[in-house]
C-alpha atoms as a PDB file:
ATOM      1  CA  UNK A   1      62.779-193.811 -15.230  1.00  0.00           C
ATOM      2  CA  UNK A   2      60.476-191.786 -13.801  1.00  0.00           C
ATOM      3  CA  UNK A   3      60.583-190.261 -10.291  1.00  0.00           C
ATOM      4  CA  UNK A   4      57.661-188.522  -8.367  1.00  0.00           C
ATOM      5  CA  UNK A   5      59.082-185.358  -5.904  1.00  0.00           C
ATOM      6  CA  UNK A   6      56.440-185.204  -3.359  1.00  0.00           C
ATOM      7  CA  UNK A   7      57.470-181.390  -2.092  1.00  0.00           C
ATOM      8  CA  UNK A   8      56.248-180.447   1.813  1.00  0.00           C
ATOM      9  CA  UNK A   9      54.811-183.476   2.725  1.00  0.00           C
ATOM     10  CA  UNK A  10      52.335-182.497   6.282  1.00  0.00           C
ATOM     11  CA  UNK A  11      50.598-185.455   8.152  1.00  0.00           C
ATOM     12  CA  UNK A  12      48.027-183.834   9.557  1.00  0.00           C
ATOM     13  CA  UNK A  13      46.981-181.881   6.563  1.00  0.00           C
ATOM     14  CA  UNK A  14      48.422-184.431   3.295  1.00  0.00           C
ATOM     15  CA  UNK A  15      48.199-187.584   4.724  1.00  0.00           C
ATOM     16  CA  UNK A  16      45.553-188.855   2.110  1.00  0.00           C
ATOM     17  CA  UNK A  17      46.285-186.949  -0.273  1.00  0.00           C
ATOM     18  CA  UNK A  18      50.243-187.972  -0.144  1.00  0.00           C
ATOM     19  CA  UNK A  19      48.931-191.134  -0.293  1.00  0.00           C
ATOM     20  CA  UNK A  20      46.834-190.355  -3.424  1.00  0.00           C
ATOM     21  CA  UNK A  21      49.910-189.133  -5.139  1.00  0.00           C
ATOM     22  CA  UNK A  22      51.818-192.060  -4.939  1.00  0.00           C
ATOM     23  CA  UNK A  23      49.070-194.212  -5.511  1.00  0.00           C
ATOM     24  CA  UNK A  24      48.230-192.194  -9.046  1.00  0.00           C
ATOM     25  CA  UNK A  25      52.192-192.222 -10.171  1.00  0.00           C
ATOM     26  CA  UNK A  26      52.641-195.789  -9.434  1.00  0.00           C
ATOM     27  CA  UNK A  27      49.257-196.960 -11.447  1.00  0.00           C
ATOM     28  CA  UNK A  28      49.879-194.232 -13.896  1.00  0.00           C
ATOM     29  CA  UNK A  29      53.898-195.333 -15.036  1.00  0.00           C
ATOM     30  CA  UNK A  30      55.925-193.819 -12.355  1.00  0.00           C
ATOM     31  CA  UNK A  31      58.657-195.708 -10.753  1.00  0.00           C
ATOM     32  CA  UNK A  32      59.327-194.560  -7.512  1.00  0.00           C
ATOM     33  CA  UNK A  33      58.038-191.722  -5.160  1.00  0.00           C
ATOM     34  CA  UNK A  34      60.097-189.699  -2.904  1.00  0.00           C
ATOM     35  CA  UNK A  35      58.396-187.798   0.164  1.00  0.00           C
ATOM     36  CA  UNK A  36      60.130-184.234   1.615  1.00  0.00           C
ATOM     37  CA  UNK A  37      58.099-182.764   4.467  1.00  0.00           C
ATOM     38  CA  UNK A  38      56.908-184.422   8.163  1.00  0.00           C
ATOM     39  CA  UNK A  39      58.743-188.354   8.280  1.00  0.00           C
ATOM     40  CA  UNK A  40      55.766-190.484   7.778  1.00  0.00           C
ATOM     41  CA  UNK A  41      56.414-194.048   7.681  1.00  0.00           C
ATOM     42  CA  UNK A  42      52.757-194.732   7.649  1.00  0.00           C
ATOM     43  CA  UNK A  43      52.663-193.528   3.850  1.00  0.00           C
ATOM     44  CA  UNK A  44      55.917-195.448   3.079  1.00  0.00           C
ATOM     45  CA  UNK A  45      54.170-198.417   4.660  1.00  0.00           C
ATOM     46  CA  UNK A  46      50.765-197.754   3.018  1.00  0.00           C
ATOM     47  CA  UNK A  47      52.645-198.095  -0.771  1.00  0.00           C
ATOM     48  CA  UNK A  48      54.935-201.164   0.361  1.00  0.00           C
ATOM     49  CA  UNK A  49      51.641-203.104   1.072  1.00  0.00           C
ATOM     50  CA  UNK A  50      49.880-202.059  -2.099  1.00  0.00           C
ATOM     51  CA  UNK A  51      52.613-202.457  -4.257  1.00  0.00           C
ATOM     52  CA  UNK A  52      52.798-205.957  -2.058  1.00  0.00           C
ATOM     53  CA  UNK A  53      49.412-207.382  -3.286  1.00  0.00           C
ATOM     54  CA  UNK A  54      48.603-205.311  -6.656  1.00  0.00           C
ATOM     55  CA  UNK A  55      52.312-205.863  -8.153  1.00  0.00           C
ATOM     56  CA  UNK A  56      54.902-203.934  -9.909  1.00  0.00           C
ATOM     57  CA  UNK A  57      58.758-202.718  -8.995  1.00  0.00           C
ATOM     58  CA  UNK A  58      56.936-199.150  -7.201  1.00  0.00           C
ATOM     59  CA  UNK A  59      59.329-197.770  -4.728  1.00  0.00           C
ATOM     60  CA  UNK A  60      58.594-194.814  -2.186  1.00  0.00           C
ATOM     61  CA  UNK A  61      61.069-193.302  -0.167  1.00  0.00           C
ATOM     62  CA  UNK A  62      61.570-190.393   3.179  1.00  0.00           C
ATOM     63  CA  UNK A  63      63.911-187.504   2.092  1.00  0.00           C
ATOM     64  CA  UNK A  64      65.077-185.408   4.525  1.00  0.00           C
ATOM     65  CA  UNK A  65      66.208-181.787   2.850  1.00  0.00           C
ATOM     66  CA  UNK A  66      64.307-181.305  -0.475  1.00  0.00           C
ATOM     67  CA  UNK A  67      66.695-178.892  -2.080  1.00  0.00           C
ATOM     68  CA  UNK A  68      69.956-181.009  -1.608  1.00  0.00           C
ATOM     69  CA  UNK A  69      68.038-184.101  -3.057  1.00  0.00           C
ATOM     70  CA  UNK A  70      66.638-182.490  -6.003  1.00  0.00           C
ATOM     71  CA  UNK A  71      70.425-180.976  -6.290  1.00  0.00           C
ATOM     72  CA  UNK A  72      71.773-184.125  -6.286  1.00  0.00           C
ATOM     73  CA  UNK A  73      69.004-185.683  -8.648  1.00  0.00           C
ATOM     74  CA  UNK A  74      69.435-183.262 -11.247  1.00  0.00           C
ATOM     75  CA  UNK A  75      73.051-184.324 -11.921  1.00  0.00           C
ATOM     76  CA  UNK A  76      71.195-187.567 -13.830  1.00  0.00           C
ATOM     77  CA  UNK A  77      67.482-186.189 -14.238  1.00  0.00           C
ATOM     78  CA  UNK A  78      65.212-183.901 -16.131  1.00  0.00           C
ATOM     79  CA  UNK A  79      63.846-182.028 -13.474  1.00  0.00           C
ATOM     80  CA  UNK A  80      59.817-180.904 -14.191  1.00  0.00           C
ATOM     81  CA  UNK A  81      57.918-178.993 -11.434  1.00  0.00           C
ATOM     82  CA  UNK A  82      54.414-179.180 -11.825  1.00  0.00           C
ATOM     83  CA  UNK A  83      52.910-175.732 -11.441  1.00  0.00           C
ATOM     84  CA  UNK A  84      49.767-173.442 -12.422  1.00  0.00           C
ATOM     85  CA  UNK A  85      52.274-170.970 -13.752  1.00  0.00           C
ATOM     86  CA  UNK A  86      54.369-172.790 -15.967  1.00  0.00           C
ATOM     87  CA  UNK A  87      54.544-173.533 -19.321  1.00  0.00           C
ATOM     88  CA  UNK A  88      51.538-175.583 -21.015  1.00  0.00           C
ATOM     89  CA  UNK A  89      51.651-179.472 -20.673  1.00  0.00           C
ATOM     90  CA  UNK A  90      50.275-179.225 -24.726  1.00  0.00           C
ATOM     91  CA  UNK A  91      53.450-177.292 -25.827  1.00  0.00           C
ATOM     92  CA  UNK A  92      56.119-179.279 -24.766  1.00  0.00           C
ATOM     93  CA  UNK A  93      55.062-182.512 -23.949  1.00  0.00           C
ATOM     94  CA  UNK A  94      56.892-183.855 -26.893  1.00  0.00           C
ATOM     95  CA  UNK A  95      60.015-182.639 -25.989  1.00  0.00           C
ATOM     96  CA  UNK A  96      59.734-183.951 -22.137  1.00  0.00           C
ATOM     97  CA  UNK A  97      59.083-187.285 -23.507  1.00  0.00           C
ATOM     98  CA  UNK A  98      62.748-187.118 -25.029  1.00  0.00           C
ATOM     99  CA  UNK A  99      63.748-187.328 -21.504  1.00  0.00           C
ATOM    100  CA  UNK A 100      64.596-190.411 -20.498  1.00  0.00           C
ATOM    101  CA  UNK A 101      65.112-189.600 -16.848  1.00  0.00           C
ATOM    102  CA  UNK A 102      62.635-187.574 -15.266  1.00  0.00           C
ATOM    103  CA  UNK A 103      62.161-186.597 -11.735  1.00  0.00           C
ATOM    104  CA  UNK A 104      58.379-184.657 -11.263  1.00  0.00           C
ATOM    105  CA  UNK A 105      57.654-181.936  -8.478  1.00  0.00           C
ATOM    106  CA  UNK A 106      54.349-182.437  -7.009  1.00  0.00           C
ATOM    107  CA  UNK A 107      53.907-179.586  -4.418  1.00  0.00           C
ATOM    108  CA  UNK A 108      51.686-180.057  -1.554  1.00  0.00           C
ATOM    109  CA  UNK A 109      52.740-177.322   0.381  1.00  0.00           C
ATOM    110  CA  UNK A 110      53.576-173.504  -1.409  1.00  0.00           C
ATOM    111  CA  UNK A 111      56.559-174.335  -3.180  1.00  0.00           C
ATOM    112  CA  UNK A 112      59.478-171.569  -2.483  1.00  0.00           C
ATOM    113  CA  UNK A 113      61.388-170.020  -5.656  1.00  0.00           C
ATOM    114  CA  UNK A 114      64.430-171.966  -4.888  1.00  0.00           C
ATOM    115  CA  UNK A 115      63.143-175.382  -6.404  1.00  0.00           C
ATOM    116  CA  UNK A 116      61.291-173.339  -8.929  1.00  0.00           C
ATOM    117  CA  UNK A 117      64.691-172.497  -9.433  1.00  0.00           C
ATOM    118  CA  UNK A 118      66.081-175.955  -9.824  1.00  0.00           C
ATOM    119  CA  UNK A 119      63.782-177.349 -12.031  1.00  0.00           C
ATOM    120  CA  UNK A 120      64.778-177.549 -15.882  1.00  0.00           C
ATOM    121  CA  UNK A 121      60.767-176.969 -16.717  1.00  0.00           C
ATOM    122  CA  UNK A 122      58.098-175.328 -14.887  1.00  0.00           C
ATOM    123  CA  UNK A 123      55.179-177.252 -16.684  1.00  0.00           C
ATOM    124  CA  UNK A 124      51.303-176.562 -15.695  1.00  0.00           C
ATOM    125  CA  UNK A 125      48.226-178.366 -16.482  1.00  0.00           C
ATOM    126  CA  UNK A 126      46.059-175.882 -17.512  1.00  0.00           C
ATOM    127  CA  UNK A 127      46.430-172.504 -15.513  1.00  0.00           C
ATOM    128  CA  UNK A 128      43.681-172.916 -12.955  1.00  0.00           C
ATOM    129  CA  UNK A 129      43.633-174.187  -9.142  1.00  0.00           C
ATOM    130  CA  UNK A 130      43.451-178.020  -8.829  1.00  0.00           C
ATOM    131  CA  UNK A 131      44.641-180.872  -7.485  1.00  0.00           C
ATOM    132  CA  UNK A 132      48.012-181.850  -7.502  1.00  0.00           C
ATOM    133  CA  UNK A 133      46.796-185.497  -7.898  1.00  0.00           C
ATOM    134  CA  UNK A 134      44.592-184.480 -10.924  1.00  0.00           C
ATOM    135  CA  UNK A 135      47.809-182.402 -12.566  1.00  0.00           C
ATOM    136  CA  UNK A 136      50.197-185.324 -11.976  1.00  0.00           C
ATOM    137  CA  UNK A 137      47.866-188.081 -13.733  1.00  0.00           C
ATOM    138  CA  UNK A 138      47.472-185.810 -16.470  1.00  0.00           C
ATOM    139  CA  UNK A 139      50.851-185.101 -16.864  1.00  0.00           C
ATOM    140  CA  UNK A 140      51.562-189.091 -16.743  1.00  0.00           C
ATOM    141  CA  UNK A 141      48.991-190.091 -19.084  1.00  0.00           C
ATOM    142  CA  UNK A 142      50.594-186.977 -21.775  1.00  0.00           C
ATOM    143  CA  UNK A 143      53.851-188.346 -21.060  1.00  0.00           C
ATOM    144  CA  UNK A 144      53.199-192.097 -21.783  1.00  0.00           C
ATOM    145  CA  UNK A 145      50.615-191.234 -24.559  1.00  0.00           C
ATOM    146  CA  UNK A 146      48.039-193.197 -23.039  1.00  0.00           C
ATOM    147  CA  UNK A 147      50.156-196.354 -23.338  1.00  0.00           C
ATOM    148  CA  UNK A 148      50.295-196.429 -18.978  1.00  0.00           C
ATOM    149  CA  UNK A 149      46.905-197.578 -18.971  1.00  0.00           C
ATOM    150  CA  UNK A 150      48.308-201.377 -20.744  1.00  0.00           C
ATOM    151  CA  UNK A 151      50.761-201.952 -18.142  1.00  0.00           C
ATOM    152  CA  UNK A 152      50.729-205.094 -16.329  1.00  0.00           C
ATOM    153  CA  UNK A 153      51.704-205.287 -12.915  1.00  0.00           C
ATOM    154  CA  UNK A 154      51.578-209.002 -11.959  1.00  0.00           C
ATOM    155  CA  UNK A 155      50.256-208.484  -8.558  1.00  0.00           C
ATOM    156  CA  UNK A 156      48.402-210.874  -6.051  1.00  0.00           C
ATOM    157  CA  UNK A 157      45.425-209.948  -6.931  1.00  0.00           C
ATOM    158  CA  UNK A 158      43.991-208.323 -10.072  1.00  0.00           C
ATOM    159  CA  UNK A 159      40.854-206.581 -11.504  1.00  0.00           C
ATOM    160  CA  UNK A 160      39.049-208.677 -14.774  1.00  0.00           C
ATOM    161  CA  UNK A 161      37.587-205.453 -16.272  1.00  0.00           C
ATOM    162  CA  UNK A 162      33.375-205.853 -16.753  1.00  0.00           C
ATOM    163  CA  UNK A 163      31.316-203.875 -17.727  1.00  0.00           C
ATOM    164  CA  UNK A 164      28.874-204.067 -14.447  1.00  0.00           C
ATOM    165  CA  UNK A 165      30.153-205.356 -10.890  1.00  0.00           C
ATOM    166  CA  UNK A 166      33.192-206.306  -9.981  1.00  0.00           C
ATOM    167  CA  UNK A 167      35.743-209.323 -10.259  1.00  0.00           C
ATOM    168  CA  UNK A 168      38.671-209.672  -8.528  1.00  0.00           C
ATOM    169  CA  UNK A 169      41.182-212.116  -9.176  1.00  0.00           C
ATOM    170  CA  UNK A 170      43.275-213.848  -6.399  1.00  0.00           C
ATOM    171  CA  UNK A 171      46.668-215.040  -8.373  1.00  0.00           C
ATOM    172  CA  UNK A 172      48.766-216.082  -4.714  1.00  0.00           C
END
């Protein structure tokens, strides 16, 4: 199980990019995304109707105070904050994927010491400014070994991969 920590959520400013985030961890593995920050249903509502029509069990979900959830979700999870000062993805990948329960800290917002604090690994993807989208696919894809990019999500509709144009496949 693998669970997505969207950290400082901000509609004006993340809205997209939110968005983005939960659109990369539930095509890239993850199972569910949870959302700290500004309440936005419009998110929440955005991943129910994808989810809807391209498949798959992806959850998202509002929380409310981030440190008391990730509190409470470290009593059962592996807790990994994704950060350009942590520890190289390439040296410990191996070990994280002897996790079975992971919950992932994607920050949008400047992430205060206290949930550095909390997490069990402080894990970057490479140590240069980027996108938080860009780090968490990475991170996925190192995770899974590549073996994300074969899952099937039995959705409404479907891509048939070519190698010009496009064909989408209705399946209702």
């Amino acid at each position: 199980m693998i669970k997505i920590f969207r950290y400082g959520h901000r509609i004006k400013r993340d809205e997209r990019a939110t968005t983005h985030v939960c659109l990369a961890a539930r095509a890239l593995g993850a199972d569910e995304v949870i959302i700290s920050g500004d309440r936005d249903e419009g998110v929440l509502e955005s991943v129910e109707k994808i989810t809807g029509r391209w498949g798959g069990n992806f959850k998202a979900r509002l929380c409310d105070s981030p440190a008391a959830e990730i509190k409470k979700l470290k009593k059962d999870n592996y807790i990994v904050q994704l950060t350009m000062y942590g520890e190289p993805i390439q040296k410990i990948e191996a070990e994280l994927r002897k996790k079975n329960n992971l919950v992932v800290i994607v920050g949008s917002q400047k992430v205060p010491p206290n949930i550095y604090n909390l997490a069990d690994a402080n894990v970057s993807i490479t140590n240069q400014p980027h996108s938080e989208i860009a780090a968490l696919a990475v991170f996925l894809d190192r995770y899974f070994e590549g073996h994300e990019l074969d899952k099937k999500f039995d959705g409404k509709i479907s891509i048939k991969p070519g190698i010009r144009g496009k064909s989408v496949v209705t399946c209702e």
